[in-house]
N, C-alpha and C. Protein backbone atom coordinates (compact mmCIF):
# COMPACT_ATOMS: atom_id res chain seq x y z
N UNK A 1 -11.23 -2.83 2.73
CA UNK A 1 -11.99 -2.12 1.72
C UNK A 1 -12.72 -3.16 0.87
N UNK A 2 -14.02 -3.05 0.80
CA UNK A 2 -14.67 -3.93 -0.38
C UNK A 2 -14.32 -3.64 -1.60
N UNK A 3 -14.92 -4.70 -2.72
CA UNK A 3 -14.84 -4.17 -3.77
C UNK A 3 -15.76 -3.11 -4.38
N UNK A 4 -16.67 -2.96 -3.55
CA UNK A 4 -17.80 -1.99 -4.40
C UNK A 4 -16.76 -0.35 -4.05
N UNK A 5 -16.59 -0.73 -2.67
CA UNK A 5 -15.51 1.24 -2.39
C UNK A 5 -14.17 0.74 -3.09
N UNK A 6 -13.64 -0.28 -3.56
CA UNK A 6 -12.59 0.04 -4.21
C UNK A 6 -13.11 0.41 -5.59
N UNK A 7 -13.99 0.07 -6.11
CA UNK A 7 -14.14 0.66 -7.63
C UNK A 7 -15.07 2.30 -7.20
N UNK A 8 -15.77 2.01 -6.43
CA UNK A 8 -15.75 3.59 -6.67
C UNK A 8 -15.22 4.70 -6.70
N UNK A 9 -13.52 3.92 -5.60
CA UNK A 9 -12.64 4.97 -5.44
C UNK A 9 -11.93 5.41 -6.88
N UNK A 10 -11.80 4.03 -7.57
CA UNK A 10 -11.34 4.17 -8.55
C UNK A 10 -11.91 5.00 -9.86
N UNK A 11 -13.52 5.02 -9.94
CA UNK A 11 -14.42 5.51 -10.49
C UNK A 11 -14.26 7.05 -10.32
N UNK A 12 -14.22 7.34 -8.82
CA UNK A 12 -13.85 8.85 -8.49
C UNK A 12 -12.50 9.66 -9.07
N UNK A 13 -11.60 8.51 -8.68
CA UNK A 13 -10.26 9.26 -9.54
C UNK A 13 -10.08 9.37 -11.09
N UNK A 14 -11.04 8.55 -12.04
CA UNK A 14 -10.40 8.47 -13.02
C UNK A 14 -11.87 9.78 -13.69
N UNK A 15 -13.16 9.83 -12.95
CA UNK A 15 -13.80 11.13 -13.06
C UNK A 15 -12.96 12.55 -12.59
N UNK A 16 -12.51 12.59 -11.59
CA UNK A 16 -11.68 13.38 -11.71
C UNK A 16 -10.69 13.45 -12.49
N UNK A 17 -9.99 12.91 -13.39
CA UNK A 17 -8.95 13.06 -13.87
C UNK A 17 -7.66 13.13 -13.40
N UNK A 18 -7.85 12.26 -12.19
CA UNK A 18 -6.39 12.27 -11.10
C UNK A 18 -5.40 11.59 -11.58
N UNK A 19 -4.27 11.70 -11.68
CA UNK A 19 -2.69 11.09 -11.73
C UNK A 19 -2.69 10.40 -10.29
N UNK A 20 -3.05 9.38 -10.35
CA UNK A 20 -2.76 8.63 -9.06
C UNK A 20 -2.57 6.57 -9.20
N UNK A 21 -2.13 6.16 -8.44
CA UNK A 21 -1.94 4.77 -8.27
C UNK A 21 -2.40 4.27 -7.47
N UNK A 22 -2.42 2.66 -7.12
CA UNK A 22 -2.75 1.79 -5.88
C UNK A 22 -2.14 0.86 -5.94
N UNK A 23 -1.57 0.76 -4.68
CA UNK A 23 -0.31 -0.44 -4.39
C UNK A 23 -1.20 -1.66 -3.47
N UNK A 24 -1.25 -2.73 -4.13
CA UNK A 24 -2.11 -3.48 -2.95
C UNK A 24 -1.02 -5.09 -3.27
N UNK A 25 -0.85 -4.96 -2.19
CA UNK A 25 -0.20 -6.14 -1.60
C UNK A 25 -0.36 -7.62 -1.05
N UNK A 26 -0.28 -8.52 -2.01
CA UNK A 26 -0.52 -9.62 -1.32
C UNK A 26 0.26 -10.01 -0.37
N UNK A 27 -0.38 -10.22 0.81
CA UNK A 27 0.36 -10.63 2.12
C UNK A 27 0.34 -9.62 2.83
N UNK A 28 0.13 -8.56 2.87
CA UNK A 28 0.49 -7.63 3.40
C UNK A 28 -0.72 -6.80 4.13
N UNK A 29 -0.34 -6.90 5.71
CA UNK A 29 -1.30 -6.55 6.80
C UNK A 29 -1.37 -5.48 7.37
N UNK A 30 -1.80 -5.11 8.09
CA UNK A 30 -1.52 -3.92 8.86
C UNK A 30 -0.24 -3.77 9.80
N UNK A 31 0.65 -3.05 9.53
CA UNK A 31 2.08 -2.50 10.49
C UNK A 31 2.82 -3.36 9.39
N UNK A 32 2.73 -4.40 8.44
CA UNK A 32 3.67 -4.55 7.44
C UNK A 32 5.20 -3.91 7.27
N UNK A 33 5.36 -3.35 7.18
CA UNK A 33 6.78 -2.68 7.27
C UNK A 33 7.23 -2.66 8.45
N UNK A 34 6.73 -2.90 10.12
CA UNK A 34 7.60 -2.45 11.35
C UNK A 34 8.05 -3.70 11.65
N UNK A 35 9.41 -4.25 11.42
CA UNK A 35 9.76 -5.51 11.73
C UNK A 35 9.28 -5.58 13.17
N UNK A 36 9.10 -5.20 13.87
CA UNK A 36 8.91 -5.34 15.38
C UNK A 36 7.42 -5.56 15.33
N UNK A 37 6.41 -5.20 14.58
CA UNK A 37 4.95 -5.91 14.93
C UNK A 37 4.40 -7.08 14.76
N UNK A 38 5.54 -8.28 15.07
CA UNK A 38 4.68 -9.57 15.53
C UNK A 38 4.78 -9.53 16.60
N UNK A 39 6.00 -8.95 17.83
CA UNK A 39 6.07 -8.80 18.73
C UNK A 39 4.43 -8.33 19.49
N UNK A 40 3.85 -7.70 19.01
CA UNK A 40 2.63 -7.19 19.52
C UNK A 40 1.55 -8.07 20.14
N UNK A 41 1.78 -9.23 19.10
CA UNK A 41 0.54 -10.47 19.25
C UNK A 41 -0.90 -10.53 18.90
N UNK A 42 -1.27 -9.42 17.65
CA UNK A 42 -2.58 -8.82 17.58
C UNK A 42 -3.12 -9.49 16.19
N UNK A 43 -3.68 -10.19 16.21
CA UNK A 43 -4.40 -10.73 14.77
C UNK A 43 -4.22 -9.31 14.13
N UNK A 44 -3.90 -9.76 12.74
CA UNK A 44 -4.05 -8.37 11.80
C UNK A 44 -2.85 -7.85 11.43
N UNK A 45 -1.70 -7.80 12.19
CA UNK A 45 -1.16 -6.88 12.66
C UNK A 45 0.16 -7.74 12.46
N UNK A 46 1.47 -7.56 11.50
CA UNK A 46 2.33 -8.52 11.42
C UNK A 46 3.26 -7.91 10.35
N UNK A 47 4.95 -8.29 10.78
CA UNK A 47 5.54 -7.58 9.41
C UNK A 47 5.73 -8.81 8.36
N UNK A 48 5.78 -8.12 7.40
CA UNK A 48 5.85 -8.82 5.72
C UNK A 48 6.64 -8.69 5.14
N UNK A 49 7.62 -9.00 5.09
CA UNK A 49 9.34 -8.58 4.37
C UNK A 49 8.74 -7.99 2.82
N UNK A 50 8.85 -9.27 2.36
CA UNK A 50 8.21 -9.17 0.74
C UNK A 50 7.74 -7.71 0.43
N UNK A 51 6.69 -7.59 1.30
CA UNK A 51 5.44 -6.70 0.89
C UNK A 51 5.84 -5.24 1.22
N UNK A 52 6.95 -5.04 2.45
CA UNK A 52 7.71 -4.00 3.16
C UNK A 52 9.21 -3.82 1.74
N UNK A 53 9.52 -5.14 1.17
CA UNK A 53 10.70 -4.42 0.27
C UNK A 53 10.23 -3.73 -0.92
N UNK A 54 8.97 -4.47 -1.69
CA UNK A 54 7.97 -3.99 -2.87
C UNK A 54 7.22 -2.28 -2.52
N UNK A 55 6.89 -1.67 -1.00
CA UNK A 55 6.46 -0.67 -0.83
C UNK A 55 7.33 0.15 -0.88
N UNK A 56 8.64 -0.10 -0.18
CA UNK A 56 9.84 1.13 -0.49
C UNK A 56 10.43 1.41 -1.51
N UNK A 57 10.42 0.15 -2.83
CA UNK A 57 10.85 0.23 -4.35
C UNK A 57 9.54 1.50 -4.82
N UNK A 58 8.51 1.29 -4.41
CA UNK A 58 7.24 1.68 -5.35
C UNK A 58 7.47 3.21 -4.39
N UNK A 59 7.75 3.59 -2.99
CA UNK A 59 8.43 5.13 -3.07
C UNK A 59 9.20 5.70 -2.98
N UNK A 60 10.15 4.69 -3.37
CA UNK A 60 11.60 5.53 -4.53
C UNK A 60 11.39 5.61 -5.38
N UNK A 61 10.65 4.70 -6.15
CA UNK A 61 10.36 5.13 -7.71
C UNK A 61 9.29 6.57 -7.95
N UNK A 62 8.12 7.09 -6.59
CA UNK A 62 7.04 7.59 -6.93
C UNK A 62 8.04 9.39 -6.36
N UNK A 63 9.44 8.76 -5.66
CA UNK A 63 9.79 9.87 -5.62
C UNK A 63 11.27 10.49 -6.84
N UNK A 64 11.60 9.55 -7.20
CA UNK A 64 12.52 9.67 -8.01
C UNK A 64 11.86 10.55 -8.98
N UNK A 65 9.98 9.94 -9.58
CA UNK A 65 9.85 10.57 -10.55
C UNK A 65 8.86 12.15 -10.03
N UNK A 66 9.09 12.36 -8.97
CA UNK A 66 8.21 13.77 -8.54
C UNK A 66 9.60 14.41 -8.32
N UNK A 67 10.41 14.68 -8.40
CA UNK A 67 11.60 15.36 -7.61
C UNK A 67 13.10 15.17 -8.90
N UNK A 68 13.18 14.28 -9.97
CA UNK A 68 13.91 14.28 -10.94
C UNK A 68 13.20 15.21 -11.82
C-alpha cells in the first residue's frame, strides 16, 4: 500500500466516522503468522515470530473488548 492509499484510507474512515484501527508491522510479510511459510521459498512470503505474537495480543485485546 502507498502512502497516498494509506492516507486516504485513513481520510475515508475518519470522514466516515468509523471506530476502526491499523496494525502495521515492522517486519512483517506476507503469511507472517504460518510458521511453516519459509518452507515455501517465495520472496515475500516468510514467518515473523515478533510480528505473529504482537497480531494475536492486538486480537485478544480487539476481542476481549467487542464481546466483554
Amino acid at each position: 500500500m502507498s502512502k497516498n492509499e494509506l492516507q486516504a484510507f485513513e481520510n475515508e474512515m475518519r470522514a466516515a466516522e468509523a471506530d476502526w484501527q491499523l496494525l502495521s508491522l515492522g517486519g512483517a510479510v506476507h503469511s507472517f503468522s504460518n510458521a511453516a511459510a519459509d518452507a515455501a521459498g517465495i520472496p515475500g512470503v516468510a514467518f515473523h515470530a515478533r510480528s505473529e505474537r504482537r497480531a494475536w495480543r492486538a486480537f485478544e485485546d480487539f476481542l476481549l473488548e467487542v464481546f466483554s
